[in-house]
C-alpha atoms as a PDB file:
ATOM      1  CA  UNK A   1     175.108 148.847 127.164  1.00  0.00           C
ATOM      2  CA  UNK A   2     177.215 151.711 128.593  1.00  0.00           C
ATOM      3  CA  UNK A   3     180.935 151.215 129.870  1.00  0.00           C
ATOM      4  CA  UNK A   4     181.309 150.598 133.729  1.00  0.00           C
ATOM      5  CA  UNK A   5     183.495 153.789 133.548  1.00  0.00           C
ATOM      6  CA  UNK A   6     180.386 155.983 131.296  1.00  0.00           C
ATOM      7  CA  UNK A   7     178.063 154.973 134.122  1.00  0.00           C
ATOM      8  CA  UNK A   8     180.165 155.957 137.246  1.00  0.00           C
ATOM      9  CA  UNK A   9     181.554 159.526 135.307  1.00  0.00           C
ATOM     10  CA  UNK A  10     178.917 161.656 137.038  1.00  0.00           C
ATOM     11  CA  UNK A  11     180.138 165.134 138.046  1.00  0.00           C
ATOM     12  CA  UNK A  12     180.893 166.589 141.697  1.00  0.00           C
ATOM     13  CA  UNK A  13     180.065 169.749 141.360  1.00  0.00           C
ATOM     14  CA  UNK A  14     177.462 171.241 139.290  1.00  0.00           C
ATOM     15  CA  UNK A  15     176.887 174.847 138.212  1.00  0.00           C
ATOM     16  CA  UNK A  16     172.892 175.754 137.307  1.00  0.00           C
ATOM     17  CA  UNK A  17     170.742 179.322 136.949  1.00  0.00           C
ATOM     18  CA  UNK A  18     168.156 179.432 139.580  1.00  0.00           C
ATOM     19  CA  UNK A  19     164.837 179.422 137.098  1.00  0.00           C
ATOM     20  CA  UNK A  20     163.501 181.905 138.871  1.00  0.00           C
ATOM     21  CA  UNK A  21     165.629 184.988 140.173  1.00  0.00           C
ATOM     22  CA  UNK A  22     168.535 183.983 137.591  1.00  0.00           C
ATOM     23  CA  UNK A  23     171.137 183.692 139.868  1.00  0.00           C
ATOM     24  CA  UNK A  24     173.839 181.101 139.731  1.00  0.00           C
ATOM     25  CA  UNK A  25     174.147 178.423 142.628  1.00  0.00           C
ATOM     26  CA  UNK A  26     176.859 176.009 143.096  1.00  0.00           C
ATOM     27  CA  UNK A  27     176.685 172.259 144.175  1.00  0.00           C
ATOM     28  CA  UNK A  28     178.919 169.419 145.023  1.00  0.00           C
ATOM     29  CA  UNK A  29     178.113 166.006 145.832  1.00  0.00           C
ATOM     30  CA  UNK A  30     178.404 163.919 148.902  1.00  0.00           C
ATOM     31  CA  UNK A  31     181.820 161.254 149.084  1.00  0.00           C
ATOM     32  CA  UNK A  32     181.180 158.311 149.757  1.00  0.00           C
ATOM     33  CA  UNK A  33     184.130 155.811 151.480  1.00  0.00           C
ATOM     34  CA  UNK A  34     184.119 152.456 152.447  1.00  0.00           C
ATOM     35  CA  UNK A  35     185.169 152.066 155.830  1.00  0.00           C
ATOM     36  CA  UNK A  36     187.574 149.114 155.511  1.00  0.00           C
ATOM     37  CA  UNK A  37     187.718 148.055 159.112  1.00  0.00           C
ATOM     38  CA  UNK A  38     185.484 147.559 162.001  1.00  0.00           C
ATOM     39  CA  UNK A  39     187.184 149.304 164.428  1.00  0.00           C
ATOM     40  CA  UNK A  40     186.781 152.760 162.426  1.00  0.00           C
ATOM     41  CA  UNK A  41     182.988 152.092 162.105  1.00  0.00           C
ATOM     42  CA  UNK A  42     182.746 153.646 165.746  1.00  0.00           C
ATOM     43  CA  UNK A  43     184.802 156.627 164.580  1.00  0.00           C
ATOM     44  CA  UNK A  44     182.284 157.311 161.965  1.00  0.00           C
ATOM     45  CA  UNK A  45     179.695 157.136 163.750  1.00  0.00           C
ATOM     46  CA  UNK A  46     180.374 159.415 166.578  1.00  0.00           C
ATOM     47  CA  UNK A  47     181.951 162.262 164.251  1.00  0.00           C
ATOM     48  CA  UNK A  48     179.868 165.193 163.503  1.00  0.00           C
ATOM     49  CA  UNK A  49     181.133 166.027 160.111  1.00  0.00           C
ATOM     50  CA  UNK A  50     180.469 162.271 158.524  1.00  0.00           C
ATOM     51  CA  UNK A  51     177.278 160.415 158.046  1.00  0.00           C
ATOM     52  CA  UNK A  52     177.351 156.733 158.475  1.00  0.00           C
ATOM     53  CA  UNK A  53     175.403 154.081 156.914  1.00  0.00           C
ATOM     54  CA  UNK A  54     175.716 150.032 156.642  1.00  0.00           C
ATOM     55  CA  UNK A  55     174.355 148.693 153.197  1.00  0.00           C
ATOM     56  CA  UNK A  56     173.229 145.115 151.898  1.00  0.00           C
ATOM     57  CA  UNK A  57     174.770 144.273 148.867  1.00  0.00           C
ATOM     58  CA  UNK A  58     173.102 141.913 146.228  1.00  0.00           C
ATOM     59  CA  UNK A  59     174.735 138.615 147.803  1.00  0.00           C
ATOM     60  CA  UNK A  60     173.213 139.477 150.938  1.00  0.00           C
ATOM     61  CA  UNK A  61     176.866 140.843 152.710  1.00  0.00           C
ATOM     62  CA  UNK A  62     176.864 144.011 154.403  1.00  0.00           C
ATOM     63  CA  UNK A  63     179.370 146.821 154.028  1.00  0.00           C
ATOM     64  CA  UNK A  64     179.757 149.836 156.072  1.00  0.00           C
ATOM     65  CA  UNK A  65     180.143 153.821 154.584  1.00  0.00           C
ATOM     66  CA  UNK A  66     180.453 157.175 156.257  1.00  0.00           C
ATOM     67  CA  UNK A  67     179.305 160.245 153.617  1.00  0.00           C
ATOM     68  CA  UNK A  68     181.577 163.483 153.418  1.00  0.00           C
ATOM     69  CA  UNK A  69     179.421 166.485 152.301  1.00  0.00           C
ATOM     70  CA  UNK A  70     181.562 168.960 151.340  1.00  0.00           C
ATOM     71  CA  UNK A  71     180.886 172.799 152.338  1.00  0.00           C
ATOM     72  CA  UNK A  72     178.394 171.556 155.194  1.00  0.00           C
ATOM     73  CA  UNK A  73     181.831 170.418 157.093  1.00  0.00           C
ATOM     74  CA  UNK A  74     185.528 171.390 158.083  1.00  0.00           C
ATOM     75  CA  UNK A  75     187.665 170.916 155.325  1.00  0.00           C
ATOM     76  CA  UNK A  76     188.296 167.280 154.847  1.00  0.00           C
ATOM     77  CA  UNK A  77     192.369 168.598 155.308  1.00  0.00           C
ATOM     78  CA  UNK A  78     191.475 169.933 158.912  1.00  0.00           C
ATOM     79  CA  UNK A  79     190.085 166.816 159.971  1.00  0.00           C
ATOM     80  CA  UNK A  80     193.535 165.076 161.757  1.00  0.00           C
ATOM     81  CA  UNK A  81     192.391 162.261 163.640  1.00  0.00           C
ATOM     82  CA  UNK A  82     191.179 160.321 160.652  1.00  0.00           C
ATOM     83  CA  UNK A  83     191.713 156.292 160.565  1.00  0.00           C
ATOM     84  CA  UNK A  84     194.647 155.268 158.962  1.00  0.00           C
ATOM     85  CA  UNK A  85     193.628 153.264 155.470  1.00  0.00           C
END
């Protein structure tokens, strides 16, 4: 069985050769964050460069998220209203 830490090591960006015209494109995954506190869910939610969704876990709790695709937004550095953590 792999280490929690071999698992979770993916990369966020990734470099690859189009297979057909041979040029190189560039990708970088979404972030993910947990959104710690209710009152930031509506935040989330109403701002155009996050996606939110809620999630079950496997106890049956629910936790809330809001995605961060990077390149398809502002810069996460020119976003200044942010909730405080």
């Amino acid at each position: 069985m792999t280490g929690l830490y071999e698992y979770w090591s993916l990369p966020h960006k990734l470099n690859i050769q189009c297979p057909s015209c041979q040029r190189k494109a560039s990708f970088e995954f979404a972030r993910l964050a947990k959104i710690q506190l209710k009152k930031d869910i509506e935040y989330f939610q109403q701002h155009p460069d996050f996606e939110y969704q809620r999630f079950q876990d496997s106890c049956g709790g629910y936790w809330n998220a809001a995605f961060y695709y990077p390149n398809l937004s502002v810069d996460l550095q020119q976003i200044r209203d942010l909730p405080e953590t």
